[in-house]
PDB file of N, CA and C in Angstrom:
ATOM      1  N   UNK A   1      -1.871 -15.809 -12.444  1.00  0.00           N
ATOM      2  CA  UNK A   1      -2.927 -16.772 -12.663  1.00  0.00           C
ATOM      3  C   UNK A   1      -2.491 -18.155 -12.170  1.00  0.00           C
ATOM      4  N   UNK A   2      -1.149 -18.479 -12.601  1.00  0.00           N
ATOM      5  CA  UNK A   2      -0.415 -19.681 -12.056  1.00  0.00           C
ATOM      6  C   UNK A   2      -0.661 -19.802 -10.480  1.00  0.00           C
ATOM      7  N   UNK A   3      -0.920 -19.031  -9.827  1.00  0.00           N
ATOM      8  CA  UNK A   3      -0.322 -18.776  -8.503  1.00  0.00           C
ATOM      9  C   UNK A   3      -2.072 -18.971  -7.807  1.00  0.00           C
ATOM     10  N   UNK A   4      -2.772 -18.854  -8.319  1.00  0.00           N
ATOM     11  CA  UNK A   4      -4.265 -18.661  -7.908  1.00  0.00           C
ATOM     12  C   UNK A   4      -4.151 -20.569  -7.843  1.00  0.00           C
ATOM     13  N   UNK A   5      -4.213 -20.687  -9.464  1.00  0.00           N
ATOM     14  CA  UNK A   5      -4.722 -22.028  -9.234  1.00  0.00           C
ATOM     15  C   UNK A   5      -3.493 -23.143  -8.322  1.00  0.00           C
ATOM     16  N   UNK A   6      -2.419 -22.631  -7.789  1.00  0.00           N
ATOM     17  CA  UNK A   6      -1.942 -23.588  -6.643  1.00  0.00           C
ATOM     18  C   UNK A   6      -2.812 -23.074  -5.412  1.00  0.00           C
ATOM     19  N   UNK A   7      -3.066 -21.811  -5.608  1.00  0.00           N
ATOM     20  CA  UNK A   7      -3.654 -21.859  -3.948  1.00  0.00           C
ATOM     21  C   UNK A   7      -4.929 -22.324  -3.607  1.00  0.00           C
ATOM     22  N   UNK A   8      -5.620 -22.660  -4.998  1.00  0.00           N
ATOM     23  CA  UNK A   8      -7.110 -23.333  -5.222  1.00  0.00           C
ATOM     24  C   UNK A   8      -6.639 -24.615  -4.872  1.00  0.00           C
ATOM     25  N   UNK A   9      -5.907 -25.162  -5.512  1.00  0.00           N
ATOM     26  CA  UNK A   9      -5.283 -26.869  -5.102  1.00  0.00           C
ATOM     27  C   UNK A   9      -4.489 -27.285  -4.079  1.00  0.00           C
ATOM     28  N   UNK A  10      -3.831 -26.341  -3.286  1.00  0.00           N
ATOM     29  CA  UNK A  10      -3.455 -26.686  -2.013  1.00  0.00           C
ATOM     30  C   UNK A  10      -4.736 -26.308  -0.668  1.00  0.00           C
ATOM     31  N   UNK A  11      -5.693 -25.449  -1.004  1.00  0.00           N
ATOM     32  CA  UNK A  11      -7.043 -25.620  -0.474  1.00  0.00           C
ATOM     33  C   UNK A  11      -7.742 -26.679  -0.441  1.00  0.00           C
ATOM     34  N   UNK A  12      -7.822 -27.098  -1.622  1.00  0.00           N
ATOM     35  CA  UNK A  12      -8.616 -28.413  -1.544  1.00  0.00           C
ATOM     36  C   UNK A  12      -7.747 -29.447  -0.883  1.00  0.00           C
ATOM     37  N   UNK A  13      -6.641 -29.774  -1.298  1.00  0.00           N
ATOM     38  CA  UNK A  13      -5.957 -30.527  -0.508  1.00  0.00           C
ATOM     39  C   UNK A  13      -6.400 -30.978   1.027  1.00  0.00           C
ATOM     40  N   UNK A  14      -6.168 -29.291   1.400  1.00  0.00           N
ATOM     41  CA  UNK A  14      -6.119 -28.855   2.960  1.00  0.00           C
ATOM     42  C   UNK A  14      -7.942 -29.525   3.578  1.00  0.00           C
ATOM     43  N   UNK A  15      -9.186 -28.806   2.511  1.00  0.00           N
ATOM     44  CA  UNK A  15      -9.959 -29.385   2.624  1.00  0.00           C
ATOM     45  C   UNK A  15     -10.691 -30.931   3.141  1.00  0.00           C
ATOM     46  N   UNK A  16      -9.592 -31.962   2.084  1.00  0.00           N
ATOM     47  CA  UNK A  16      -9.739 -33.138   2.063  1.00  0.00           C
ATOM     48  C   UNK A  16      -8.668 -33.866   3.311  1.00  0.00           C
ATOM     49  N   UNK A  17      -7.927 -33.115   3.820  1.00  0.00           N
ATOM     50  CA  UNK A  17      -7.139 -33.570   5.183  1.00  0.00           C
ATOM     51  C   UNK A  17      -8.462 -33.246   6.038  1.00  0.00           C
ATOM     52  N   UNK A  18      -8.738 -32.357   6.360  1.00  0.00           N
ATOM     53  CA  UNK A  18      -9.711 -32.096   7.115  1.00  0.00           C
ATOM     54  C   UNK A  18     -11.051 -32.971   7.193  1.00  0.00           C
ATOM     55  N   UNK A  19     -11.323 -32.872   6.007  1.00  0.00           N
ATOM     56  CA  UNK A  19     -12.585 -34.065   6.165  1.00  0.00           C
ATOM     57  C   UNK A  19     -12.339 -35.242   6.215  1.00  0.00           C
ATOM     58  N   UNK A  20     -11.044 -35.751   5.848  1.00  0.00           N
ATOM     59  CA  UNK A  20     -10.467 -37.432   6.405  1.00  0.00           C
ATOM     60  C   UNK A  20     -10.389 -37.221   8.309  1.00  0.00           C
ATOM     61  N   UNK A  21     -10.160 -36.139   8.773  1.00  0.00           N
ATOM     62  CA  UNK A  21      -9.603 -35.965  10.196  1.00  0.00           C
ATOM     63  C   UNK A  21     -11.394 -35.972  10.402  1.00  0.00           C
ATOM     64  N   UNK A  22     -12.124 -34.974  10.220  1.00  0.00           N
ATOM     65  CA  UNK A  22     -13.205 -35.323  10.921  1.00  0.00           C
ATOM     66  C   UNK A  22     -14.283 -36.582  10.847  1.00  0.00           C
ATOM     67  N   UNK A  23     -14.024 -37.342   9.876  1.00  0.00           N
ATOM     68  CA  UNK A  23     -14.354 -38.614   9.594  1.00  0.00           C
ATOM     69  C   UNK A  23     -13.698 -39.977  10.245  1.00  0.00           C
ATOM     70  N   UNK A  24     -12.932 -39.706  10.594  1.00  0.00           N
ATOM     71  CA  UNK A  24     -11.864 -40.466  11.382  1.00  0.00           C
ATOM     72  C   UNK A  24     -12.303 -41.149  12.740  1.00  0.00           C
ATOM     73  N   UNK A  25     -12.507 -42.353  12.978  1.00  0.00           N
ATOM     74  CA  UNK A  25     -12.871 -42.728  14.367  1.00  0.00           C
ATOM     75  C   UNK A  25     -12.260 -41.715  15.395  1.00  0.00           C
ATOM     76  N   UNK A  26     -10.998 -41.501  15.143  1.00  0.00           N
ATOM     77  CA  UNK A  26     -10.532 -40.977  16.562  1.00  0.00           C
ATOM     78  C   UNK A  26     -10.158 -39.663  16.113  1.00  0.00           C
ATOM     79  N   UNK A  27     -10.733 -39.075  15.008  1.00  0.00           N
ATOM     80  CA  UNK A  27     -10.925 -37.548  14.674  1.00  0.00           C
ATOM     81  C   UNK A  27     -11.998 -36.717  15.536  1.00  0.00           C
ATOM     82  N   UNK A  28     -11.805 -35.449  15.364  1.00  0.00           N
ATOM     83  CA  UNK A  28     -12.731 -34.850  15.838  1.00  0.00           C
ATOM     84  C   UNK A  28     -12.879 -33.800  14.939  1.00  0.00           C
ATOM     85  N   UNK A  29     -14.257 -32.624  14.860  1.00  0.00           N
ATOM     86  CA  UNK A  29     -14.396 -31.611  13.943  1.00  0.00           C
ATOM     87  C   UNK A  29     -13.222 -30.596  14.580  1.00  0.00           C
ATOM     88  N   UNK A  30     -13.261 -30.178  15.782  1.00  0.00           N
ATOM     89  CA  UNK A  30     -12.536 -29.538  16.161  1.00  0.00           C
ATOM     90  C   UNK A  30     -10.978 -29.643  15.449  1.00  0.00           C
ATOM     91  N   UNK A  31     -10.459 -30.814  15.636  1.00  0.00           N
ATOM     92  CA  UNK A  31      -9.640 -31.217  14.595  1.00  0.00           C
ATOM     93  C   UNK A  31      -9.449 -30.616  13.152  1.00  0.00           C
ATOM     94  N   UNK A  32     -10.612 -31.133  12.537  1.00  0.00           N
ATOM     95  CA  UNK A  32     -10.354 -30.846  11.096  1.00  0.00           C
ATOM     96  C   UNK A  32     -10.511 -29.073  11.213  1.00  0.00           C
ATOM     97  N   UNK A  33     -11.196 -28.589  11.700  1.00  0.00           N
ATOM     98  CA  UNK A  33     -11.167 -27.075  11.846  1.00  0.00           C
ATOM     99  C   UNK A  33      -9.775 -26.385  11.897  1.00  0.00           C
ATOM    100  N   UNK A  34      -9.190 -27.035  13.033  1.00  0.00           N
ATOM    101  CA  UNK A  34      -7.567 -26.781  13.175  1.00  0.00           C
ATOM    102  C   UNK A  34      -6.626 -26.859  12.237  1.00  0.00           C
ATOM    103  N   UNK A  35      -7.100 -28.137  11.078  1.00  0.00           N
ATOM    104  CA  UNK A  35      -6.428 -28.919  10.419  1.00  0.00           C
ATOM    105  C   UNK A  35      -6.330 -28.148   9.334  1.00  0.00           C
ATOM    106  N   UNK A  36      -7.474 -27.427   8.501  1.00  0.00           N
ATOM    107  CA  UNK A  36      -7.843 -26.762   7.981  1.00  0.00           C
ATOM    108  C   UNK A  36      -7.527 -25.406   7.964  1.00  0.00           C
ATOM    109  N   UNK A  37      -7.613 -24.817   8.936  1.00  0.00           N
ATOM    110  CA  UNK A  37      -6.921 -23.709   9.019  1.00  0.00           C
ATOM    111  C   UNK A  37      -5.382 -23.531   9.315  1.00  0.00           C
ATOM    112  N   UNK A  38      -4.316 -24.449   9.963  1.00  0.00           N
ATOM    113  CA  UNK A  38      -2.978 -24.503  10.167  1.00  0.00           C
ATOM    114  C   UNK A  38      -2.256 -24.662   8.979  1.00  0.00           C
ATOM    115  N   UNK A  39      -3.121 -25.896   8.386  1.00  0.00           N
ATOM    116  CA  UNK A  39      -2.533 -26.620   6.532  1.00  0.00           C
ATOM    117  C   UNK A  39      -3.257 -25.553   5.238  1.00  0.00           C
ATOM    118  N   UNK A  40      -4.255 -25.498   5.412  1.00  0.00           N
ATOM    119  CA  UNK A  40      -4.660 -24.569   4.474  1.00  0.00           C
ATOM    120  C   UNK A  40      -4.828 -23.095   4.277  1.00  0.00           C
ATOM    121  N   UNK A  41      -5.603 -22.671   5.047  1.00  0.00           N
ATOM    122  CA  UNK A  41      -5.813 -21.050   5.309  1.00  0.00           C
ATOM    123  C   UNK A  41      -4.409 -20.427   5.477  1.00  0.00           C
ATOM    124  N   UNK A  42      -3.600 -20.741   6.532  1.00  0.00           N
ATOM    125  CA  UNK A  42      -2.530 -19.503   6.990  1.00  0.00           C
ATOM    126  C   UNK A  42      -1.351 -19.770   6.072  1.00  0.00           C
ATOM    127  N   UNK A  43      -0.948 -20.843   5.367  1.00  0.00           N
ATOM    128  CA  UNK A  43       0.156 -21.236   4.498  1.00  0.00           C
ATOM    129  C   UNK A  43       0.028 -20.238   3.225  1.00  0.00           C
ATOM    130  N   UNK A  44      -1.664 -20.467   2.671  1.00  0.00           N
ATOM    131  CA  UNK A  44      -1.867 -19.706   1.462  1.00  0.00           C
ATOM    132  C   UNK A  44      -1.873 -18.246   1.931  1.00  0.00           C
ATOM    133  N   UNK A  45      -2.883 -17.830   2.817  1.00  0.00           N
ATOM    134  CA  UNK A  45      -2.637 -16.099   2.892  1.00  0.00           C
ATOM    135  C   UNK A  45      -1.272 -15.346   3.229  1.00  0.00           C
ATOM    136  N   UNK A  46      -0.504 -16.696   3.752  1.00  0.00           N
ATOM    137  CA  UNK A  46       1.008 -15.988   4.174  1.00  0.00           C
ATOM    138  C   UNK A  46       1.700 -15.463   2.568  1.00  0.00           C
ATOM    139  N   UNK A  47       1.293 -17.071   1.725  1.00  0.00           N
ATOM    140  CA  UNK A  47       2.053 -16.972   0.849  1.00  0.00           C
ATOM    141  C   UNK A  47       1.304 -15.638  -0.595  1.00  0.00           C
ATOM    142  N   UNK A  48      -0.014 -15.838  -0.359  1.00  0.00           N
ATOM    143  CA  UNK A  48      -0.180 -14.879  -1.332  1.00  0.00           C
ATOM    144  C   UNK A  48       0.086 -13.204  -0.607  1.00  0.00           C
ATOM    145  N   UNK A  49       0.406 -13.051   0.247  1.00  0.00           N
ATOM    146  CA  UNK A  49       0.413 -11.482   1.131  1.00  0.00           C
ATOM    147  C   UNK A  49       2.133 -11.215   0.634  1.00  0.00           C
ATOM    148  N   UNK A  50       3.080 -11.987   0.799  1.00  0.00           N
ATOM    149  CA  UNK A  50       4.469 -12.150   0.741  1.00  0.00           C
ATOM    150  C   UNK A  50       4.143 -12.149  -0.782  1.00  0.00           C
ATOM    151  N   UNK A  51       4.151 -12.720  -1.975  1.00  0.00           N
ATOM    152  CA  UNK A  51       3.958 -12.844  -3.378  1.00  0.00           C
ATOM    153  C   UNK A  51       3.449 -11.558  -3.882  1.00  0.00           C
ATOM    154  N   UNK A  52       2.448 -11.148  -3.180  1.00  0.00           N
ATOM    155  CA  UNK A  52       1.273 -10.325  -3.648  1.00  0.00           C
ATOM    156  C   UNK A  52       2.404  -7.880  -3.208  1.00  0.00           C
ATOM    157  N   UNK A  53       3.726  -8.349  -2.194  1.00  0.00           N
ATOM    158  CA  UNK A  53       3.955  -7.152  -2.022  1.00  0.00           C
ATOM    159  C   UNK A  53       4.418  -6.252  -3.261  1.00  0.00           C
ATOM    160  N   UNK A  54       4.952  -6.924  -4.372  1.00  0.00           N
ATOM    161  CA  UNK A  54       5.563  -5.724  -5.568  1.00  0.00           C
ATOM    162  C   UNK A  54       4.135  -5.369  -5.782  1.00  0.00           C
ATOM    163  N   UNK A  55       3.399  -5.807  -6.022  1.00  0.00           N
ATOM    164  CA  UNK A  55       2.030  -5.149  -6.461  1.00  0.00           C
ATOM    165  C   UNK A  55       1.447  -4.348  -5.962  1.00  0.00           C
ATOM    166  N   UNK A  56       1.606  -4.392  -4.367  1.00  0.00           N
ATOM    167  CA  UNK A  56       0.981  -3.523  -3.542  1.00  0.00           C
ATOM    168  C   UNK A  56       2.333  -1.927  -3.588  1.00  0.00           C
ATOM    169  N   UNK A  57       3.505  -2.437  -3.564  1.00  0.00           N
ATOM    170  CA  UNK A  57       4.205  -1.483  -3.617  1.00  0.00           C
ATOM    171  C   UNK A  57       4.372  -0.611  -4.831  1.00  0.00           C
ATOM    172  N   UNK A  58       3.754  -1.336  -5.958  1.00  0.00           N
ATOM    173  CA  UNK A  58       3.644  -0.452  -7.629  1.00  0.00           C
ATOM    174  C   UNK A  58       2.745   0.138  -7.835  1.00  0.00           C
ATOM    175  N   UNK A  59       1.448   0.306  -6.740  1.00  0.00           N
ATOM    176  CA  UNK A  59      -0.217   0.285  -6.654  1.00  0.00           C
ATOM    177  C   UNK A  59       0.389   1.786  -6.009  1.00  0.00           C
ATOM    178  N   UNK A  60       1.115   2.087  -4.809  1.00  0.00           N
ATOM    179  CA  UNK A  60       1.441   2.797  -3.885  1.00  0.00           C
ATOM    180  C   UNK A  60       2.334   3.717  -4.476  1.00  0.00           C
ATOM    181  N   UNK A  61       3.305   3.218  -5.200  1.00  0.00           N
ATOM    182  CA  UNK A  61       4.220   5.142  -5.814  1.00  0.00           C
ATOM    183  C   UNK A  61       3.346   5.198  -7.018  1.00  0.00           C
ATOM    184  N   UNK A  62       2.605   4.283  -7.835  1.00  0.00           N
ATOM    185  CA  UNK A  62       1.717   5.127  -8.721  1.00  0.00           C
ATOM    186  C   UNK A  62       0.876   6.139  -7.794  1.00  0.00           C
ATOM    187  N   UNK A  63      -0.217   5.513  -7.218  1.00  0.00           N
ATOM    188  CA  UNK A  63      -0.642   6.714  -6.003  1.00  0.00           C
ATOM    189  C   UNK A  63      -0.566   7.845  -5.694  1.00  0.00           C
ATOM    190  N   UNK A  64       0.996   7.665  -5.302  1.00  0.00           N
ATOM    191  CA  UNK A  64       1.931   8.819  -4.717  1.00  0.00           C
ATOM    192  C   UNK A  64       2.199   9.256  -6.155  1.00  0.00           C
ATOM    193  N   UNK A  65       2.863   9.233  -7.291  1.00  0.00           N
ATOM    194  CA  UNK A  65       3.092   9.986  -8.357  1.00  0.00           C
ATOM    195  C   UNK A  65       1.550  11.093  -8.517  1.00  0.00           C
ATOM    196  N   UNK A  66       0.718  10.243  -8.935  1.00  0.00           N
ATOM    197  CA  UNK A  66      -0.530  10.955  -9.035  1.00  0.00           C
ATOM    198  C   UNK A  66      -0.668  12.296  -8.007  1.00  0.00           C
ATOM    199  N   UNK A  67      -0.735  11.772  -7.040  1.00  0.00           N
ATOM    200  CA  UNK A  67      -0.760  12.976  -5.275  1.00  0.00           C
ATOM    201  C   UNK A  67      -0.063  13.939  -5.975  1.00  0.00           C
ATOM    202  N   UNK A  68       1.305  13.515  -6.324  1.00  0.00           N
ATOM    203  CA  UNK A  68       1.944  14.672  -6.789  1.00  0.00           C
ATOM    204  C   UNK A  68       1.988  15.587  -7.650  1.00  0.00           C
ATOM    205  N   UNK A  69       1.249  14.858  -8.478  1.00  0.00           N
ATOM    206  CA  UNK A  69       1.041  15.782 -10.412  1.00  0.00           C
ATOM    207  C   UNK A  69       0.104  16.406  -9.977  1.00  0.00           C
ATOM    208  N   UNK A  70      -0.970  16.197  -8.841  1.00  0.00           N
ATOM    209  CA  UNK A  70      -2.684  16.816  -8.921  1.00  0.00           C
ATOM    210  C   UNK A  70      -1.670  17.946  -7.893  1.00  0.00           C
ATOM    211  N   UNK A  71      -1.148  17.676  -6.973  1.00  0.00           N
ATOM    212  CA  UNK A  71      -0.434  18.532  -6.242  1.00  0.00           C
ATOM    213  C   UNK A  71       0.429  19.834  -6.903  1.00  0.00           C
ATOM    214  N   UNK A  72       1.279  19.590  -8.113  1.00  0.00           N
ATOM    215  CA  UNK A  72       1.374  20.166  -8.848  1.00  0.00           C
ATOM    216  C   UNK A  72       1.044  21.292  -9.562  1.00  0.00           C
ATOM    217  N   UNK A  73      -0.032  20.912 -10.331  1.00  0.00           N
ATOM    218  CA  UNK A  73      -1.050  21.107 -11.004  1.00  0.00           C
ATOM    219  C   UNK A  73      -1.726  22.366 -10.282  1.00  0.00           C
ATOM    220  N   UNK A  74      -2.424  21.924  -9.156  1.00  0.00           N
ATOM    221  CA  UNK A  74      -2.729  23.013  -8.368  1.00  0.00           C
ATOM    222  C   UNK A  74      -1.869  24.032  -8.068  1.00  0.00           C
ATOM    223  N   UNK A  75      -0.959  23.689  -7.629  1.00  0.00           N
ATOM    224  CA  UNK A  75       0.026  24.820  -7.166  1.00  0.00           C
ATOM    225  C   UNK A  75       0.562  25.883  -8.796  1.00  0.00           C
ATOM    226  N   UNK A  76       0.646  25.235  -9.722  1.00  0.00           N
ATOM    227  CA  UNK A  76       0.655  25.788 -10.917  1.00  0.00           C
ATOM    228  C   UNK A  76      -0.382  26.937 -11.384  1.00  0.00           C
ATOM    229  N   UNK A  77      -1.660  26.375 -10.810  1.00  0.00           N
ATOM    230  CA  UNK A  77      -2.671  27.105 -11.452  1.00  0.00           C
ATOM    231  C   UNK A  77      -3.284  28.239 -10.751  1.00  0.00           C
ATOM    232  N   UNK A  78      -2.710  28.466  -9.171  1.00  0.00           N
ATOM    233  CA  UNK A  78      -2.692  29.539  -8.500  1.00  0.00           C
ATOM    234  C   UNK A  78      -1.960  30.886  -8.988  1.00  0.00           C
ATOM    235  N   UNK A  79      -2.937  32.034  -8.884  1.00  0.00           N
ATOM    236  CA  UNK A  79      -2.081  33.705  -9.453  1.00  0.00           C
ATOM    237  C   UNK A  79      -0.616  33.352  -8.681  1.00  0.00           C
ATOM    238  N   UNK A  80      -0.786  33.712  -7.098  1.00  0.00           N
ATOM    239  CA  UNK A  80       0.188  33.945  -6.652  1.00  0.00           C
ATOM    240  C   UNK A  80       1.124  32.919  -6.144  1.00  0.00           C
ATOM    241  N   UNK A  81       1.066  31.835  -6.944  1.00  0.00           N
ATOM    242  CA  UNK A  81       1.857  30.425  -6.212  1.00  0.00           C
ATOM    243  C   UNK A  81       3.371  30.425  -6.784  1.00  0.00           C
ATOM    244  N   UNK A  82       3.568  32.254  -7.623  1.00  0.00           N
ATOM    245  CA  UNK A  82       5.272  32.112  -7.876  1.00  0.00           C
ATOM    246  C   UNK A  82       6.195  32.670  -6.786  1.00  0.00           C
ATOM    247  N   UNK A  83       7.508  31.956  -7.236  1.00  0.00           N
ATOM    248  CA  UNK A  83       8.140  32.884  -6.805  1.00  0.00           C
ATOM    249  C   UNK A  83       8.632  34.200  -6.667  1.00  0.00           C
ATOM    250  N   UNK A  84       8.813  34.671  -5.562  1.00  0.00           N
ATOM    251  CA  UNK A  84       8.802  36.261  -5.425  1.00  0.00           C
ATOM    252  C   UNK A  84      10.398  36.693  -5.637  1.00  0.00           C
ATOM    253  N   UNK A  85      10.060  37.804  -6.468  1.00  0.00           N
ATOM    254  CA  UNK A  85      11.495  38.304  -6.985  1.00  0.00           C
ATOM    255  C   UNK A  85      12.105  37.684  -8.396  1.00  0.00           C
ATOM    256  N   UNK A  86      11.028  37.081  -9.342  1.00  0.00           N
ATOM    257  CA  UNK A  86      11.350  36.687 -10.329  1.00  0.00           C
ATOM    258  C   UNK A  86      11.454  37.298 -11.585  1.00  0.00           C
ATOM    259  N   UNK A  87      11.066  38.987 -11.308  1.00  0.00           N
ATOM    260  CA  UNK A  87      10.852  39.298 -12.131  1.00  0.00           C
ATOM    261  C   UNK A  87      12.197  39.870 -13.204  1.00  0.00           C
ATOM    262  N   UNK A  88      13.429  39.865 -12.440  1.00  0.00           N
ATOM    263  CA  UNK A  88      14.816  40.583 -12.978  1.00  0.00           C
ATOM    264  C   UNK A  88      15.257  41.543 -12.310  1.00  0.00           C
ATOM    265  N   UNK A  89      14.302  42.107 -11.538  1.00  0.00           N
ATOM    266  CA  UNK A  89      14.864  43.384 -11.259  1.00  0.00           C
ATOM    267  C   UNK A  89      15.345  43.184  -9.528  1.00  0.00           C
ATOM    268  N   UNK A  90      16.506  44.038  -9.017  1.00  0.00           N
ATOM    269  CA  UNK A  90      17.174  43.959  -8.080  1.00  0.00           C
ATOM    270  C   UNK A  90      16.804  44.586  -6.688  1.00  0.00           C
ATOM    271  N   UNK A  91      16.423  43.692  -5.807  1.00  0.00           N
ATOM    272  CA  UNK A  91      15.640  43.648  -4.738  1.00  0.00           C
ATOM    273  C   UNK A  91      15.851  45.378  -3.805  1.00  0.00           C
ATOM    274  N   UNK A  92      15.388  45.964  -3.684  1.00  0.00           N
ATOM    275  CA  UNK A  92      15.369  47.044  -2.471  1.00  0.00           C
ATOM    276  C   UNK A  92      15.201  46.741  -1.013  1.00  0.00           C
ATOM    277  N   UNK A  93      15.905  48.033  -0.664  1.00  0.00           N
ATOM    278  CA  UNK A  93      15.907  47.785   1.110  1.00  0.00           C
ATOM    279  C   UNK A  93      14.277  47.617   1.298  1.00  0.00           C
ATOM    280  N   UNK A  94      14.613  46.567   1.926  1.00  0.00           N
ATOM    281  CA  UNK A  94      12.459  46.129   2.635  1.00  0.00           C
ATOM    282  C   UNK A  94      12.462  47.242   3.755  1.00  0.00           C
ATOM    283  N   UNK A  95      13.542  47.780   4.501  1.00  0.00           N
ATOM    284  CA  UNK A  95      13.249  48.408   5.707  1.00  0.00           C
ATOM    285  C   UNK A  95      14.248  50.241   5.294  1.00  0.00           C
ATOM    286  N   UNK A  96      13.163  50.831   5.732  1.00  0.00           N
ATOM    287  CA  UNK A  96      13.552  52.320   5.984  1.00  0.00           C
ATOM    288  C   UNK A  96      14.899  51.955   6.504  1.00  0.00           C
ATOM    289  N   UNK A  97      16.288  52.867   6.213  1.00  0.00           N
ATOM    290  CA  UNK A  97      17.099  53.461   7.469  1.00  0.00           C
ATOM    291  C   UNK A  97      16.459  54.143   8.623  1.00  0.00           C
ATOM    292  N   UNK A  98      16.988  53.827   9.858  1.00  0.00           N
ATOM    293  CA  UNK A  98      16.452  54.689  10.788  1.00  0.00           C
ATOM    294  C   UNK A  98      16.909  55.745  10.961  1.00  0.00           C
ATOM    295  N   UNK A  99      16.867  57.211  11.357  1.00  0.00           N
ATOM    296  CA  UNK A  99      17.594  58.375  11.335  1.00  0.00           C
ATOM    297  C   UNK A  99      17.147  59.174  12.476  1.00  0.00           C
ATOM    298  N   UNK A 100      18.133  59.781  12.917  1.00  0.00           N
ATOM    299  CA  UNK A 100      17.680  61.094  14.289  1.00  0.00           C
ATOM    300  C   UNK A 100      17.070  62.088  13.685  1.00  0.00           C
ATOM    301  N   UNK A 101      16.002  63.068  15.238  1.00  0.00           N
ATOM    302  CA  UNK A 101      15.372  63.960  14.524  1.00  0.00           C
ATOM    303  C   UNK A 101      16.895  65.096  14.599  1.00  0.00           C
ATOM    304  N   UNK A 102      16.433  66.338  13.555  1.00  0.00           N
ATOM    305  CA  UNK A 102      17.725  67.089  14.145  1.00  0.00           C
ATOM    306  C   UNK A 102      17.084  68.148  15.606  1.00  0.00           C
TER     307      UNK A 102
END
C-alpha cells in the first residue's frame, strides 16, 4: 500500500514538471509529453515490475503446485494408472523358449 501511494506522488510530481515545461515560454507540449513519460511513467513501471517480481513468482509455483495436485489426482483416480507387477507375486518369462521341431 506504501508503495502505491509513492508511485501516486511521484506521478503527480512528474505531472506538474510537465505542465510547468508545457507552460513555459520556451517549453513545448512535445516536451512535457517527453517529460512526463521519461520522469514519470518509465521510473514507476520499472520500479513497480522489479518490486512487484516475488509476487508474481509466489502467484506462479502456487499455480504450478495446483497443476500438480489436479495432475495427481487424476492419475490416482484412473483403474489402470498403477503400477504393473505390484501385486507380490514373481514375474514370469513374458516370452516362450524357442525350441526345434524333432
Amino acid at each position: 500500500m506504501f508503495l502505491i501511494l509513492i508511485a501516486i506522488g511521484w506521478l503527480y510530481v512528474a505531472l506538474l514538471m510537465a505542465v510547468a515545461e508545457a507552460t513555459s515560454p520556451i517549453g513545448t507540449v512535445l516536451g512535457a509529453i517527453i517529460t512526463f513519460l521519461l520522469y514519470g511513467v518509465g521510473p514507476v513501471a520499472l520500479l513497480l515490475y522489479i518490486l512487484g517480481t516475488p509476487a508474481r513468482k509466489k502467484l506462479r509455483r502456487q499455480r504450478e503446485a495446483e497443476e500438480q495436485a489436479t495432475w495427481q489426482l487424476a492419475q490416482d483416480a484412473q483403474p489402470g494408472s498403477a503400477q504393473p507387477d505390484t501385486g507380490g507375486q514373481s514375474a514370469a518369462d513374458a516370452v516362450a523358449p524357442v525350441r526345434k521341431e524333432p
